[in-house]
PDB file of N, CA and C in Angstrom:
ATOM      1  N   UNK A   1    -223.849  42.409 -45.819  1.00  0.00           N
ATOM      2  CA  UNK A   1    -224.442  43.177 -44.713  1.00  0.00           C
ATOM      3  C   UNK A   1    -223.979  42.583 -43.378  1.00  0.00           C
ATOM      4  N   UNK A   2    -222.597  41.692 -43.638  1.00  0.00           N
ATOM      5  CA  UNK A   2    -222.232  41.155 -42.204  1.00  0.00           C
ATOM      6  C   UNK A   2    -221.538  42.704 -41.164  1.00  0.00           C
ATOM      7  N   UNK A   3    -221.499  42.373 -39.885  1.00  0.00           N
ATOM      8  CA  UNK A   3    -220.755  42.882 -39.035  1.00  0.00           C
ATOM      9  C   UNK A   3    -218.909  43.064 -39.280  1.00  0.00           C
ATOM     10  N   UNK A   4    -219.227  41.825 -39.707  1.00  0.00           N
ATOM     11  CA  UNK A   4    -217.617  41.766 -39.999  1.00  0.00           C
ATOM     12  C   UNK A   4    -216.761  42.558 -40.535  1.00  0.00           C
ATOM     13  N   UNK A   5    -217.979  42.656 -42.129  1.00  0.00           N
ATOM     14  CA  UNK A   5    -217.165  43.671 -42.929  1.00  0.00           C
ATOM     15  C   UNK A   5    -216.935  45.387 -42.524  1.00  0.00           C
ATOM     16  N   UNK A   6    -218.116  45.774 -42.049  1.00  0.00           N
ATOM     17  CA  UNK A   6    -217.916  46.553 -41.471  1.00  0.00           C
ATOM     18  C   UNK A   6    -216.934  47.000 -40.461  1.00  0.00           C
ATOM     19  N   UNK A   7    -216.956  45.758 -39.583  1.00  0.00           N
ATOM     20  CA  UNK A   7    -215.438  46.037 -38.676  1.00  0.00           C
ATOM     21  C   UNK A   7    -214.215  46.506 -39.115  1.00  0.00           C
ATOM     22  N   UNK A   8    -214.131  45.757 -40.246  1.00  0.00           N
ATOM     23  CA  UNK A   8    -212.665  45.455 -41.172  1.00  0.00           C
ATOM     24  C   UNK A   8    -212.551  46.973 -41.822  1.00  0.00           C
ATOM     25  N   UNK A   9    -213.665  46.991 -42.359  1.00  0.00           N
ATOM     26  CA  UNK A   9    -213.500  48.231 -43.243  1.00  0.00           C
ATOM     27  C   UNK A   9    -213.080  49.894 -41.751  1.00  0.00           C
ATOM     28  N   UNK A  10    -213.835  49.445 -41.119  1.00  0.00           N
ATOM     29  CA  UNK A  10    -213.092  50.808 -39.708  1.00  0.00           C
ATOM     30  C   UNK A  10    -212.113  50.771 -39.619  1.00  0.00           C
ATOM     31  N   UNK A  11    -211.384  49.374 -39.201  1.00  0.00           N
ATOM     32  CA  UNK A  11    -210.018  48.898 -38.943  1.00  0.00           C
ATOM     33  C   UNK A  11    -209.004  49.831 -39.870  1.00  0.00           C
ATOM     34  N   UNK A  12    -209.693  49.598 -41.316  1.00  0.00           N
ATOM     35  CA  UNK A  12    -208.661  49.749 -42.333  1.00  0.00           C
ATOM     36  C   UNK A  12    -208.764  51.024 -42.599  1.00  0.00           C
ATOM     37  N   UNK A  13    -209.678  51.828 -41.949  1.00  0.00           N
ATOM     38  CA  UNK A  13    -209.588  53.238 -42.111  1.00  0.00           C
ATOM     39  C   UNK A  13    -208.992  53.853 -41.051  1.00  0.00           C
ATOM     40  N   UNK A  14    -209.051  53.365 -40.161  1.00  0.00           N
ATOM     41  CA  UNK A  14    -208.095  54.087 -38.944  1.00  0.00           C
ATOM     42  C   UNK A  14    -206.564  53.299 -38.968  1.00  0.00           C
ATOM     43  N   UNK A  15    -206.644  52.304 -39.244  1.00  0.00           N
ATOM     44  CA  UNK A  15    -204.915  51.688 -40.137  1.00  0.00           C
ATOM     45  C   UNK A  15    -204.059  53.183 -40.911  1.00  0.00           C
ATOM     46  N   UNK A  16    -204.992  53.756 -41.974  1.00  0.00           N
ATOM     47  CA  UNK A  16    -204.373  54.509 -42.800  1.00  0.00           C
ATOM     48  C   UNK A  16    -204.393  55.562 -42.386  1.00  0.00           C
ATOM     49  N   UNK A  17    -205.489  56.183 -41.655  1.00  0.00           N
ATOM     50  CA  UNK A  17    -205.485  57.653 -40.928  1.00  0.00           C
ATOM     51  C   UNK A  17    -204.334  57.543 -39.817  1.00  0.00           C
ATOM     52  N   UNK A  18    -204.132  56.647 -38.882  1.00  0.00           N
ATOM     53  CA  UNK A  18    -202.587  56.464 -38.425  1.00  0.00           C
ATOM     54  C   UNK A  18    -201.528  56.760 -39.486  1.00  0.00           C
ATOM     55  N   UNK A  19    -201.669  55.827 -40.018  1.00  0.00           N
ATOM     56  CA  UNK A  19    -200.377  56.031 -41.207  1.00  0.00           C
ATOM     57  C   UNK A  19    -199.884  57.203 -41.590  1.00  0.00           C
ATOM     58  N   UNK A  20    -201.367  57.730 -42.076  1.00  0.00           N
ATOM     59  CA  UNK A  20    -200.910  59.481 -42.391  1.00  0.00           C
ATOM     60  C   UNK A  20    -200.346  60.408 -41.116  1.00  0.00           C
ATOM     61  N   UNK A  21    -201.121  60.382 -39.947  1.00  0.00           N
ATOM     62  CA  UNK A  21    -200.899  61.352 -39.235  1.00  0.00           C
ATOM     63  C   UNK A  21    -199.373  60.613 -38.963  1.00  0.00           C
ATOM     64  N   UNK A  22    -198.619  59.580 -38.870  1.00  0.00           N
ATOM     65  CA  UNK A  22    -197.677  59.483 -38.637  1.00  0.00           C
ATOM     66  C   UNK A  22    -196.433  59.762 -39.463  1.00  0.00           C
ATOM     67  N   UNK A  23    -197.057  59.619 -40.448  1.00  0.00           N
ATOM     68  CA  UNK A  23    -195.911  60.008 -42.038  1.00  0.00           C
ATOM     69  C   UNK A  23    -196.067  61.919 -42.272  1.00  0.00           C
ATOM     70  N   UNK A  24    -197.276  62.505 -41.739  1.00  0.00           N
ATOM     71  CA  UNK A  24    -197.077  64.017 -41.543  1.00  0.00           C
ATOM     72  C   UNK A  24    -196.593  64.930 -40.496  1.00  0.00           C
ATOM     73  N   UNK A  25    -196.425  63.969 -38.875  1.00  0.00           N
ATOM     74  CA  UNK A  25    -195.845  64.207 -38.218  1.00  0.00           C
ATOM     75  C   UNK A  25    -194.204  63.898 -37.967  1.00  0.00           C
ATOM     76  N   UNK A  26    -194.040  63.346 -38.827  1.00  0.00           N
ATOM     77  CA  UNK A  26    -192.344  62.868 -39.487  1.00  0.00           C
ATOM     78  C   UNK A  26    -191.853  64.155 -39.888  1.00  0.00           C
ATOM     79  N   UNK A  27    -192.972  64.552 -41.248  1.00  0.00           N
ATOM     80  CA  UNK A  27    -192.326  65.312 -41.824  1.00  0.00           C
ATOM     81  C   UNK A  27    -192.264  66.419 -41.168  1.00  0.00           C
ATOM     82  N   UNK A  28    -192.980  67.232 -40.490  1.00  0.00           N
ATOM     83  CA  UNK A  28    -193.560  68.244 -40.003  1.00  0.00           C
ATOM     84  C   UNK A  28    -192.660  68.901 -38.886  1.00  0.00           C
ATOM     85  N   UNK A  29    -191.613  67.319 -38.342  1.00  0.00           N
ATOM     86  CA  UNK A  29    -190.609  67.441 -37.353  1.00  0.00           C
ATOM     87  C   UNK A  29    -189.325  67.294 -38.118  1.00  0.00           C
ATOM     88  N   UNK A  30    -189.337  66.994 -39.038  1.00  0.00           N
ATOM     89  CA  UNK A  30    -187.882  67.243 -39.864  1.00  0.00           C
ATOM     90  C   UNK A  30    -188.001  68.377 -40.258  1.00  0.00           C
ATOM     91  N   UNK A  31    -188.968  69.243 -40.843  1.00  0.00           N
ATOM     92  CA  UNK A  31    -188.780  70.511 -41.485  1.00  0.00           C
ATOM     93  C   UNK A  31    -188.642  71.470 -40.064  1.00  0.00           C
ATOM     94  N   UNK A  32    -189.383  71.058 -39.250  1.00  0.00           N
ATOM     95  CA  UNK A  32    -189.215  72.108 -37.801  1.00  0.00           C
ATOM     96  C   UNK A  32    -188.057  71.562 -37.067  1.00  0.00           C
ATOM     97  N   UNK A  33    -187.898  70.590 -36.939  1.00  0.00           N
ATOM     98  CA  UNK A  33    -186.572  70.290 -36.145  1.00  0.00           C
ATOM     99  C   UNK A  33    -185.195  70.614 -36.703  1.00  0.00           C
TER     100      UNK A  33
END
């Protein structure tokens, strides 16, 4: 029930929601570009 983990765990969800929107905006500009 620390703070910490909680932090970490946001971190690591907006880590991967970057990830995606960046790996679908890749693609999204190769198929349109």
């Amino acid at each position: 029930m620390g703070m910490m983990t909680t932090l970490r765990n946001r971190m690591h969800v907006v880590l991967w929601s970057l990830l995606i929107l960046f790996i679908l905006s890749m693609t999204v500009g190769g198929l349109v570009g």
